[in-house]
Structure formats: structure tokens, C-alpha cells
Protein backbone atom coordinates (compact mmCIF):
# COMPACT_ATOMS: atom_id res chain seq x y z
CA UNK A 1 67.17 -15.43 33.59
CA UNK A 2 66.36 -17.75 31.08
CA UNK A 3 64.54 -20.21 33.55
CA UNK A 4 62.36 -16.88 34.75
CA UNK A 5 61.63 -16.63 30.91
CA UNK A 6 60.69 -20.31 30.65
CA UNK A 7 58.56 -20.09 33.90
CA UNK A 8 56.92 -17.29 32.14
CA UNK A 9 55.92 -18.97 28.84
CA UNK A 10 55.14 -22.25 30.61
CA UNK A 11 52.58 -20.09 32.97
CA UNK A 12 51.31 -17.83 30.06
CA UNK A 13 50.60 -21.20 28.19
CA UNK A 14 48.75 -22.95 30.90
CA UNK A 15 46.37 -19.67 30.94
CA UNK A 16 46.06 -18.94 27.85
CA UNK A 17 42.70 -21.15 27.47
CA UNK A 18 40.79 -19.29 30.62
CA UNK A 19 42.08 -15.96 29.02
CA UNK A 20 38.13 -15.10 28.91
CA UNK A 21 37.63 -16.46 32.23
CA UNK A 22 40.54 -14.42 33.71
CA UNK A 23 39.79 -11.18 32.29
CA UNK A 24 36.02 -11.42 33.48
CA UNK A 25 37.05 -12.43 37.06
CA UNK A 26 39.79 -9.26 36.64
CA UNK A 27 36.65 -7.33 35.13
CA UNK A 28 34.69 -7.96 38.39
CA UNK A 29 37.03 -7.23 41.02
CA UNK A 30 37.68 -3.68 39.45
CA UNK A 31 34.14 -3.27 39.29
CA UNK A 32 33.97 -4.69 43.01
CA UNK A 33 36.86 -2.01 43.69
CA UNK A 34 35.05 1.02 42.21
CA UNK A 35 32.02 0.56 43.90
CA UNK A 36 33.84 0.08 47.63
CA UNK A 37 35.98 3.35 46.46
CA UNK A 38 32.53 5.43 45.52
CA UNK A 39 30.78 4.02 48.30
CA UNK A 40 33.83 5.14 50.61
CA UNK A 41 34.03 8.71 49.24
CA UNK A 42 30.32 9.23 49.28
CA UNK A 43 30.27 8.45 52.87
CA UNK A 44 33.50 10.07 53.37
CA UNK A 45 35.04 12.94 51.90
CA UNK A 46 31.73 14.18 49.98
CA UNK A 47 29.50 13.64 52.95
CA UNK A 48 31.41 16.25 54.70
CA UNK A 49 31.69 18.47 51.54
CA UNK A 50 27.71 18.48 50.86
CA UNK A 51 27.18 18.66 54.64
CA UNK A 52 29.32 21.92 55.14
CA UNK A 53 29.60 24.57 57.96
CA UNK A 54 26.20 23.62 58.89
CA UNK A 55 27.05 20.20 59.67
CA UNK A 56 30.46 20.86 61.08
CA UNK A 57 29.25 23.13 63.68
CA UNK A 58 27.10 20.64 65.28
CA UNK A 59 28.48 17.92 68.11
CA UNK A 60 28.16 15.07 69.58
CA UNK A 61 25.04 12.78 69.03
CA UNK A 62 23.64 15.66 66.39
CA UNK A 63 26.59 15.75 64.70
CA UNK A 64 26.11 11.76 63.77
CA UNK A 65 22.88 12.21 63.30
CA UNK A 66 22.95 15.07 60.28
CA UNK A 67 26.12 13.10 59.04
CA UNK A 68 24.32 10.07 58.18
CA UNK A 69 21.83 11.59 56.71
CA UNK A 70 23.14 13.37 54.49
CA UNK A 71 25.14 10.18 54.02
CA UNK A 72 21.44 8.24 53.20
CA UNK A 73 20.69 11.19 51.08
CA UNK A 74 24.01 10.62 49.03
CA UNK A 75 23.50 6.78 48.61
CA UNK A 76 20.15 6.82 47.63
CA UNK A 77 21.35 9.38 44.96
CA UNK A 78 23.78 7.22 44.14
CA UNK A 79 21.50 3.96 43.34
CA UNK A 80 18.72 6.26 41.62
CA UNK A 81 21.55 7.00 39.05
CA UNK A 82 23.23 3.65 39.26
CA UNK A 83 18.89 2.05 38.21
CA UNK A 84 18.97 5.17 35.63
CA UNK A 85 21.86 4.08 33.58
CA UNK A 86 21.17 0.31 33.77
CA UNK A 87 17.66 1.29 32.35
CA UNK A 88 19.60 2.82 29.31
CA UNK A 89 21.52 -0.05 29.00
CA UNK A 90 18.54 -2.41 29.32
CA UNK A 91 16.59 -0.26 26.69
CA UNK A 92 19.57 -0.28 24.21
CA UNK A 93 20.24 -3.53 24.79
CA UNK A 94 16.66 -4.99 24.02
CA UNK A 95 16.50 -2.47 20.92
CA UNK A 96 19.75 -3.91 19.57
CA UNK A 97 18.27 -7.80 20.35
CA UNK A 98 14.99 -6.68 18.92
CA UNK A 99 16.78 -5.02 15.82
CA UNK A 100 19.00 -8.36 15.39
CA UNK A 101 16.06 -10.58 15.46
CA UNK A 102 13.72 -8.63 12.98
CA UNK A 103 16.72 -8.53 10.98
CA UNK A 104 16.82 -12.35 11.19
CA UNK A 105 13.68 -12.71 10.87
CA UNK A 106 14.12 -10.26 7.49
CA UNK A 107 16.80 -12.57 6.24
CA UNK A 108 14.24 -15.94 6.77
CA UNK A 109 11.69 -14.39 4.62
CA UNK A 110 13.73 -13.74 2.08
CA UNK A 111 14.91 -17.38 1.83
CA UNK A 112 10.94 -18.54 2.30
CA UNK A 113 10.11 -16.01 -0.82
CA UNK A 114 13.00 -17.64 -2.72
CA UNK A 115 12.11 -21.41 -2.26
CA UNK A 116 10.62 -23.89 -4.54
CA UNK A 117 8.04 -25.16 -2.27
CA UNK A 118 4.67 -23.13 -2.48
CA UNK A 119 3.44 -23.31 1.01
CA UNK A 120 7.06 -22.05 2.29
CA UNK A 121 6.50 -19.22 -0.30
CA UNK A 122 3.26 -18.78 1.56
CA UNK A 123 5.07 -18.61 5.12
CA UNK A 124 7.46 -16.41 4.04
CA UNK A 125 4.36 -14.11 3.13
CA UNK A 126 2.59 -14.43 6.16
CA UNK A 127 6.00 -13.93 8.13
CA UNK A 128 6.44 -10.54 6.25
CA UNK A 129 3.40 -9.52 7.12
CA UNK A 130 4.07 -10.15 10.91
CA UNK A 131 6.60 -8.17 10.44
CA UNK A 132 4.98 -5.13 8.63
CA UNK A 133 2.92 -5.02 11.02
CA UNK A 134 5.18 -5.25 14.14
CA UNK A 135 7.85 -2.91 13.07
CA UNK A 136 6.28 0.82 11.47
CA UNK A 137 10.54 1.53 10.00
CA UNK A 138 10.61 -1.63 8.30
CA UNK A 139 7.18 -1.12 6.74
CA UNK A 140 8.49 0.70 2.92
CA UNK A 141 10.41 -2.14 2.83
CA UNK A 142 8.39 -5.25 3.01
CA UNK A 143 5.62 -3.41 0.82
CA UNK A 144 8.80 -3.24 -1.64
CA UNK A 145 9.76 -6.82 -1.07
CA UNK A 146 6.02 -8.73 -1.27
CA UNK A 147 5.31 -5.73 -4.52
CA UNK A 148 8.66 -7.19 -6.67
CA UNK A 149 7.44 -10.63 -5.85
CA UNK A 150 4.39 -10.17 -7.34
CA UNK A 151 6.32 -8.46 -9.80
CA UNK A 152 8.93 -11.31 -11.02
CA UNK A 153 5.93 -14.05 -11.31
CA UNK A 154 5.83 -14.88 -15.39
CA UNK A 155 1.75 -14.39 -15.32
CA UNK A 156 -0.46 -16.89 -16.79
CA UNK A 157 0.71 -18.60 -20.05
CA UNK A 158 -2.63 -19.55 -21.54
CA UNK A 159 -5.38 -17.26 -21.15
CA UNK A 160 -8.80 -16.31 -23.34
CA UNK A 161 -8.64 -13.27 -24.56
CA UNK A 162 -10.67 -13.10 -27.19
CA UNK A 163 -13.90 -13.47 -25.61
CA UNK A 164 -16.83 -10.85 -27.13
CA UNK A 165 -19.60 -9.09 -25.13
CA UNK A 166 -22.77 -10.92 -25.08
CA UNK A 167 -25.95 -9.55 -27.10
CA UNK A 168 -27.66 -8.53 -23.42
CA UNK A 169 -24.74 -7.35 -21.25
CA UNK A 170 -26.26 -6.67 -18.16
CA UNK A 171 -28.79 -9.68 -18.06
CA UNK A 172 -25.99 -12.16 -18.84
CA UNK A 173 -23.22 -10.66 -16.47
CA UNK A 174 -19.46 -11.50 -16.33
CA UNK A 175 -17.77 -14.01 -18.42
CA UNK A 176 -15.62 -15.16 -15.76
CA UNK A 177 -12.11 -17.23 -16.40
CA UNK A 178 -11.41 -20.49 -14.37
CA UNK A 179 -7.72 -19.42 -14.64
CA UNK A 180 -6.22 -19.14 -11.15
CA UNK A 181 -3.39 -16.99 -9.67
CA UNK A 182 -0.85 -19.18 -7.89
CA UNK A 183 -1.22 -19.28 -3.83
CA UNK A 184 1.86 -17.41 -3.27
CA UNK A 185 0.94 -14.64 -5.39
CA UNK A 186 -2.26 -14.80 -4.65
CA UNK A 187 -1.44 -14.38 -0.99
CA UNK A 188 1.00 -12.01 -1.31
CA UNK A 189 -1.79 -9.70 -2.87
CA UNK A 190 -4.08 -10.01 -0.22
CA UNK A 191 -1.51 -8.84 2.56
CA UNK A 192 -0.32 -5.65 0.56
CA UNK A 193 -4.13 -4.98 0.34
CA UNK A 194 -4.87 -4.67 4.02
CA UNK A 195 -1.84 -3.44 4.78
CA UNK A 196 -1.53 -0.93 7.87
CA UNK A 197 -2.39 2.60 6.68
CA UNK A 198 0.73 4.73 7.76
CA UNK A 199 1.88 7.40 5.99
CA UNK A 200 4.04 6.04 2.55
CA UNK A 201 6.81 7.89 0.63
CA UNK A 202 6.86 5.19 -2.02
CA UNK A 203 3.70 4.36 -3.92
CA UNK A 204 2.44 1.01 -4.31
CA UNK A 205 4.30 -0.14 -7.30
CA UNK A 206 2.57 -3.82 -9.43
CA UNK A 207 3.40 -1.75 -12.91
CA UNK A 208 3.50 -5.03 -15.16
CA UNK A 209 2.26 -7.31 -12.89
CA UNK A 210 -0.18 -10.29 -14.46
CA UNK A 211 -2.97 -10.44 -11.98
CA UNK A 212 -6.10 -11.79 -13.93
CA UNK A 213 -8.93 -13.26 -11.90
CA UNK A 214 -6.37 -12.08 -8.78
CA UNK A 215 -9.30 -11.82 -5.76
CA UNK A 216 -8.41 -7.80 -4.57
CA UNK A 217 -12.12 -7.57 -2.39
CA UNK A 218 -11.75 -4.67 -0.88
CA UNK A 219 -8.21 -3.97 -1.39
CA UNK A 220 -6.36 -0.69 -0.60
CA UNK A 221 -4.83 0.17 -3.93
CA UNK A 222 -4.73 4.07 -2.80
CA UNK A 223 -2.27 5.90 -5.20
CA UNK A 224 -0.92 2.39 -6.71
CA UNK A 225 1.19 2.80 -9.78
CA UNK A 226 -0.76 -0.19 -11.73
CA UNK A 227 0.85 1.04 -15.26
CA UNK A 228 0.39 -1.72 -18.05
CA UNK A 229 -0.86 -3.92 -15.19
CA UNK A 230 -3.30 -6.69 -16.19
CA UNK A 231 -6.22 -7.20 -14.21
CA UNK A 232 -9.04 -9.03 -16.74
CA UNK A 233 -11.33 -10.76 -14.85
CA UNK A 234 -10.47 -9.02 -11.09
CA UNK A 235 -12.55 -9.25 -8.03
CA UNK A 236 -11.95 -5.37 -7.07
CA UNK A 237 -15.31 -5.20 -5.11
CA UNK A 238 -14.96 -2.50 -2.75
CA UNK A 239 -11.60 -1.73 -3.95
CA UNK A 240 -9.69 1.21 -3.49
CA UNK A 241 -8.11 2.50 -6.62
CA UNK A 242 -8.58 7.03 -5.83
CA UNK A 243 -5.84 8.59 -7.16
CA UNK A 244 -3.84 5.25 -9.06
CA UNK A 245 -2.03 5.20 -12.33
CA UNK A 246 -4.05 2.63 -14.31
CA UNK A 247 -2.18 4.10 -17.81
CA UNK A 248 -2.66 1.03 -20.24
CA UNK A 249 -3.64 -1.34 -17.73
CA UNK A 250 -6.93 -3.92 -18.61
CA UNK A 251 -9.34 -4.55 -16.35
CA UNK A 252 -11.62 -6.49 -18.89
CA UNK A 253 -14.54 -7.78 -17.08
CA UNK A 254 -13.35 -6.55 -13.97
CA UNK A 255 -15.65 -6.17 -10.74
CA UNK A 256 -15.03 -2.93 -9.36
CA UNK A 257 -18.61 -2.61 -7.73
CA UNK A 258 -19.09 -0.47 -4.36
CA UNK A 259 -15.20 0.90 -5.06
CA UNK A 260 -13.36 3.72 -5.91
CA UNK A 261 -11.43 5.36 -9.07
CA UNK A 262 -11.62 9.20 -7.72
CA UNK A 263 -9.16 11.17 -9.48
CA UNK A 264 -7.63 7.81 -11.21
CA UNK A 265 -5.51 8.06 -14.10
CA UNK A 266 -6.70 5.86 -16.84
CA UNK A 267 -5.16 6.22 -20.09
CA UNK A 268 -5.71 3.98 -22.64
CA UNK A 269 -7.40 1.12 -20.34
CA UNK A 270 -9.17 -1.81 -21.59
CA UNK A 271 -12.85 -1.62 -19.34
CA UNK A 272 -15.01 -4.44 -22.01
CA UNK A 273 -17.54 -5.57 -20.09
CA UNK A 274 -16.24 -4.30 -16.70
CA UNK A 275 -18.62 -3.18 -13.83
CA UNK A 276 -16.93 -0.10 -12.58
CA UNK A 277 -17.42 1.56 -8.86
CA UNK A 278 -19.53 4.62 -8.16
CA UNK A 279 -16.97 6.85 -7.77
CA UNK A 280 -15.70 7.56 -10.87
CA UNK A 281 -15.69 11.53 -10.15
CA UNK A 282 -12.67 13.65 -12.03
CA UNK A 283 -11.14 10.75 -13.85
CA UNK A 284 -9.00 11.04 -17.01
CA UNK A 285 -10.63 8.60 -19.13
CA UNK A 286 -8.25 8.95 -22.43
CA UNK A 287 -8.35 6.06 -25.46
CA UNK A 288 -10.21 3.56 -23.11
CA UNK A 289 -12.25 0.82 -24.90
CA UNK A 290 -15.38 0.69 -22.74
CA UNK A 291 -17.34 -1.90 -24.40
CA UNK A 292 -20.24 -2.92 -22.86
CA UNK A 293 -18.89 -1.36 -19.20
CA UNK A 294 -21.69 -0.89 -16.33
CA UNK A 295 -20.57 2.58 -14.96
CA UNK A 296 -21.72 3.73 -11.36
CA UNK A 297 -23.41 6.56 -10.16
CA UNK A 298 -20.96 9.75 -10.01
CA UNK A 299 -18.81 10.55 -12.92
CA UNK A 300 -19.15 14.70 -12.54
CA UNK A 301 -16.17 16.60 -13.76
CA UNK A 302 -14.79 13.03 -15.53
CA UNK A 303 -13.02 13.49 -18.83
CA UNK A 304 -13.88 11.11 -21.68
CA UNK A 305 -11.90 11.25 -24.45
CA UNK A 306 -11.11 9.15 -27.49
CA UNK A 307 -13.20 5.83 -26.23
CA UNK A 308 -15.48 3.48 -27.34
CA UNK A 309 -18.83 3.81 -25.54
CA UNK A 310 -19.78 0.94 -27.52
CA UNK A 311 -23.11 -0.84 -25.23
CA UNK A 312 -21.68 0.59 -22.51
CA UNK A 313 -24.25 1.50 -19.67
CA UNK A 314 -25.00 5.31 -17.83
CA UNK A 315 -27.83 4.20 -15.88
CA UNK A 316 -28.48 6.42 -13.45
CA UNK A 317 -24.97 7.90 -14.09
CA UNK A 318 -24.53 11.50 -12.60
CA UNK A 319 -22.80 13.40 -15.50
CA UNK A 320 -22.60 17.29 -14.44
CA UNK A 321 -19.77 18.81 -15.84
CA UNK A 322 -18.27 15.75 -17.56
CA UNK A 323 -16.69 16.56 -20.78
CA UNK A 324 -16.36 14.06 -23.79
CA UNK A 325 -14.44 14.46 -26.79
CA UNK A 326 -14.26 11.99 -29.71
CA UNK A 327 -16.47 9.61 -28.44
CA UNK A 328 -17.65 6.69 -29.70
CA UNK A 329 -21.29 5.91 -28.37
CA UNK A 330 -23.18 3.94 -30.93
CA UNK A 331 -25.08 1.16 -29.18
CA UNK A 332 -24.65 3.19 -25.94
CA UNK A 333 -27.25 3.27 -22.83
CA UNK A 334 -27.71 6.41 -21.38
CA UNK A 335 -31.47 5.43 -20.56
CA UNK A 336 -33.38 2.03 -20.14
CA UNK A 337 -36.02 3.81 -22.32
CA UNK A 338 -37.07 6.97 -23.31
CA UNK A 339 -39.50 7.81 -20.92
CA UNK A 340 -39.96 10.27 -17.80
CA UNK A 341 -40.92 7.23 -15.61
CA UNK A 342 -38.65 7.29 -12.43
CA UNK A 343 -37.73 3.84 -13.68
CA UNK A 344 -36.22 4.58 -16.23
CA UNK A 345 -33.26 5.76 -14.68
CA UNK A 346 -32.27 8.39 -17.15
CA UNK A 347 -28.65 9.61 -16.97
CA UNK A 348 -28.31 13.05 -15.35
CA UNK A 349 -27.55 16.66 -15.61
CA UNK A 350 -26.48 15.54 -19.40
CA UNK A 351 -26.76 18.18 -21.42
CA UNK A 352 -27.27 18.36 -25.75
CA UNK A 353 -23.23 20.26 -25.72
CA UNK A 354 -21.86 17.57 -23.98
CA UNK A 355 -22.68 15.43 -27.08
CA UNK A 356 -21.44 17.80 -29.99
CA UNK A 357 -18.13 15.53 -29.86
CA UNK A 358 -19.89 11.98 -29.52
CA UNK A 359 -21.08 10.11 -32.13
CA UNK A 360 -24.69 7.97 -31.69
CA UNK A 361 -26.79 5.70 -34.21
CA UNK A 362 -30.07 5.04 -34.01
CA UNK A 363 -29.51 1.98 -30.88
CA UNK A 364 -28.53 4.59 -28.51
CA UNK A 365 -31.06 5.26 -25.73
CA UNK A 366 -30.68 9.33 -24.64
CA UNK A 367 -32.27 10.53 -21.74
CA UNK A 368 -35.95 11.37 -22.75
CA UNK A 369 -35.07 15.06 -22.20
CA UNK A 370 -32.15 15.47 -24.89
CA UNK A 371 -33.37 15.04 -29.13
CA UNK A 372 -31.97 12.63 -30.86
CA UNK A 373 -31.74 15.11 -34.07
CA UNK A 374 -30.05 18.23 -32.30
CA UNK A 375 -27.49 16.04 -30.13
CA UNK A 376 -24.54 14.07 -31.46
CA UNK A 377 -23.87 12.83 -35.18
CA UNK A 378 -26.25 10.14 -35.72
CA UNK A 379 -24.07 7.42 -37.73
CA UNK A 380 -25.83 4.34 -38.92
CA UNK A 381 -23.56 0.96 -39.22
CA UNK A 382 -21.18 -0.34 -37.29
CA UNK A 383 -16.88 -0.52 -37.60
CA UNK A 384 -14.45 1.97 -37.08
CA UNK A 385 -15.02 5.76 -37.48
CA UNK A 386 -13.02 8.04 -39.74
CA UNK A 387 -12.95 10.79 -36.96
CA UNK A 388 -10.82 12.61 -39.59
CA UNK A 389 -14.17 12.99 -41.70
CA UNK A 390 -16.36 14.17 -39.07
CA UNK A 391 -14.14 16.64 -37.55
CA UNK A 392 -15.19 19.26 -39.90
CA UNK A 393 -18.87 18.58 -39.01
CA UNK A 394 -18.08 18.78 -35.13
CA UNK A 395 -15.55 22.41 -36.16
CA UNK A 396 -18.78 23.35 -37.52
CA UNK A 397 -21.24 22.66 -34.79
CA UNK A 398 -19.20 24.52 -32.23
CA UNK A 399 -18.32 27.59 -34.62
């Protein structure tokens, strides 16, 4: 007995390193097994059950005959299932792969984003975007990932912001900074810009972000929360802002030319000396300084309340329906001139009541079709207004 239990051990032990080995060779002769014992009951017992009386009855050489086909019939059942499953098992198996690399792939970018190298930085955007684009579920998050890495950069630490408007605004053009984003930022803008349009349950979120002088041509910035966001000196040409949160974000001598800000939320902005898209229709425009801005074409149905107009430019604006309120427009252009010529390119559908809560001096060019003397508060100087001393005027006006 206790040799049989040392035989044991000893054998156990000399196996015990081709356990794997042994248990797939065990694996494949019960798999060898099953199939001889399907393929012997299919041609067997349930040949003769499928083939029933009808079968039975027959003899001889028909008898064979009608057995083996039903027999054919059975096995070619058999391997259309056996191809069925091992498609399922193919397809799950290549999903799982497929999951396992994108998640490795996932993991990689993260460690590119996190490096100290900039060009790896840049890799690991450019990898994200591969996969943004390859894989619609993972979409939410690598907009999420490539937004708080724009996010968490510092922003620039020496910038000039104190530049003024020029005397002629619109012959001098932008005062442009040399200031630079970084490449990885930089990058990482342009990919969440031309991201794939799919449907999104999170918004675009760069609340915070410091992108001055960021290049955004053309970007889709479609319902982007952009709250306190800085964006001085932006190239948003043909940009896409309709519908974004812009609340106290500065886009001082921005280019926003040939874009959108339908329906955008813009409380409190900074627009000196911007040039702002053509579609500017329905926008809340609330305690904006508009210095010197260039505004585009349609602004029907936009609210204007509590800005400075200061030398900003309406040329050719299309202002049905928009309401101001405590307005600031001394200097303003609303005209070249004040003539009828074509090229003059007069402000329209402005109308004398949209004026009974702006205030004008003598610099501001109206529309040659509205007086100077019946429309606005004509107030000579310049500085700050004490609205608090010409609200009575504007109570009684619209009493």
C-alpha cells in the first residue's frame, strides 16, 4: 500500500509540468468521442426516427436508398449548425480581441497624453483620434479625454492685454498676437473640431480653457459650453459656435468671419475689435463690451442689452426685430454715411423705437432714414454713463 501511494506521487510529479498538455490532449479525444457518438446516432437511431413508417415500409435496394438520404439530409444539418455556432464564436471572439486591443490602445494614449515629450503628446492625439473615429461607443469618451487636456494646460503666462482699438478700425484690421498655443494643445483642438458628427449626450465642454491665437478654422463648436473661456486673438473663420455658452468668455479681436453664433449665449463677452460671423440671428447679447466689433449681416430677433457699442460697425447689418436696452452707441456705425446711395450700406429694417434705450453723440452715423433729434439720447463726451440719470428720460420717452 504504501509503495502504490509512492508510485502515485512519483507519477503525479513527473506530470505535473504537461498538466496543460494532458488536459488538452484529454480535451480532444472527448471532443473526438462526441463527434463519432453524434455522427453514429445521426446515422443510426435518428435516421430511422426522422425516416419513419414511410421509410420502414420500403425494401431492399429502396430501402438503402431513402435511408441514406435522409442520412445526407441529417449530416448536412448537422455541419450547417456545427459552421453556425463556430460563426458565433468567431464573431465573439474577434469582438472580445477587438474590444481588448482598443482598450490597449485606450490605455497607450493615455500614457502618450501624460508624457513630457511634446511630439509623443502629439501621437497620443492623433492615436485618439484614430480611435474616435474607428469605434462610434468609445466616441463621448475621447471627446472627454482630448476636452480635459485642453483643459489642465496653465494657458499663456505673458500675454498683451491692454492693447486699444485703433483710430480707423476697419482700415487698420486685427492687432494680432505672436503668442502661440503649444503643439499638443494646439493639435488636440484641431481634432475635437472635425470630429465625426454623431449624435452627443455630453456637450463639448473647454469652460476655462486659455486658447488665445488657438487656429479653430472652421471648427465645429456646435452647442460647446465655452463659459469663461478665453479666445483673444482666435482664428474662428467659418466656425461653428450655434447654440454655445460663450457666458464671460473673450474673444477680443477674434475672427469669426463666414461663421456662426445662431442662438449663442453670450453674456458678458469681451468682442473689442472682433469681426463676428453673419449669423448672429436670436443671440443674447447681455453686458458685452463690443468695442470697435465688425458685425455680419443677420442679427434679427438678437437681444442687446447693457453693451458698449462703442465704434462698433452695423454695416449692412439686418436688424428686424432686434431689441436693445441700455446701450451704449456713441461713436457707433450704423451707416458709412448718411446718404440713400446703395453704397452706403445703411443698416436695415432699424427703426427710431429700437433706439429709445441707446444712447448716441454726435459721431454716430444712423441710417439716412432715422433723425438724429427724435432717435436715441444724443450725449456729447466720452467716459462712462450714469444710466441711473437717464433712466428717467428713457421712463419718459416710452410713457
Amino acid at each position: 500500500m504504501r509503495r502504490l501511494r509512492y508510485w502515485k506521487r512519483h507519477i503525479i510529479g513527473r506530470l505535473r509540468p504537461y498538466r496543460r498538455e494532458i488536459v488538452n490532449v484529454l480535451v480532444g479525444v472527448a471532443i473526438c468521442v462526441g463527434v463519432i457518438c453524434v455522427v453514429f446516432i445521426i446515422i443510426g437511431p435518428l435516421a430511422r426516427i426522422v425516416g419513419g413508417e414511410a421509410v420502414r415500409s420500403l425494401s431492399g435496394k429502396e430501402l438503402a436508398d431513402a435511408t441514406n438520404s435522409v442520412r445526407q439530409t441529417l449530416l448536412q444539418t448537422a455541419a450547417g449548425v456545427v459552421a453556425l455556432v463556430a460563426l458565433v464564436v468567431t464573431v465573439s471572439t474577434y469582438r472580445l480581441s477587438r474590444r481588448g486591443q482598443l482598450t490597449d490602445r485606450y490605455l497607450k494614449v493615455v500614457a502618450l497624453l501624460a508624457s513630457d515629450k511634446v511630439h509623443e503628446r502629439v501621437g497620443g492625439v492623433f492615436a485618439a483620434e484614430q480611435i474616435m473615429e474607428e469605434s462610434e461607443k468609445d466616441h463621448a469618451t475621447i471627446v472627454e479625454v482630448l476636452s480635459s487636456f485642453v483643459r489642465e494646460w496653465s494657458g499663456h503666462q505673458a500675454y498683451p492685454d491692454d492693447r486699444g482699438l485703433p483710430e480707423s478700425w476697419v482700415r487698420c484690421g486685427r492687432r494680432k498676437s505672436e503668442v502661440r498655443l503649444p503643439a499638443d494643445v494646439q493639435t488636440a483642438l484641431t481634432v475635437l473640431g472635425r470630429r465625426p458628427m454623431r449624435f452627443e449626450s455630453r456637450r463639448l465642454d473647454l469652460s476655462g480653457a486659455d486658447l488665445r491665437n488657438a487656429d479653430l478654422r472652421g471648427a465645429n463648436l456646435r452647442d460647446a459650453i465655452l463659459v469663461r473661456t478665453m479666445l483673444d486673438d482666435a482664428d474662428l473663420f467659418g466656425a461653428d459656435l450655434s447654440r454655445a455658452n460663450l457666458h464671460h468668455a473673450s474673444l477680443a479681436y477674434a475672427d469669426l468671419r463666414t461663421g456662426s453664433l445662431n442662438r449663442a449665449y453670450m453674456v458678458g463677452c469681451t468682442l473689442r475689435g472682433a469681426y463676428l460671423p453673419p449669423d448672429m440671428r436670436s443671440i443674447y447679447l447681455v453686458g458685452a463690451d463690443c468695442s470697435g466689433a465688425n458685425f455680419g449681416e443677420h442679427l434679427e430677433n438678437a437681444r442687446i442689452n447693457s453693451c458698449c457699442l462703442n465704434r462698433a460697425y452695423f454695416f449692412r447689418c439686418n436688424l428686424t426685430g432686434a431689441g436693445f436696452a441700455q446701450v451704449d452707441a456713441r461713436n457707433t456705425f450704423f451707416a458709412l454715411g448718411r446718404t440713400s446711395d446703395e453704397n452706403d450700406m445703411p443698416a436695415m429694417g432699424m427703426t427710431a423705437s429700437q433706439l429709445e434705450r441707446v444712447v448716441i453723440n454726435s459721431s454716430t452715423v444712423l441710417p439716412y432714414y432715422l433723425d438724429p433729434s427724435s432717435a436715441g439720447i444724443i450725449v456729447e463726451g466720452e467716459g462712462e454713463l450714469d444710466w441711473n440719470l437717464l433712466d428717467p428720460i428713457w421712463r419718459g420717452r416710452l410713457i
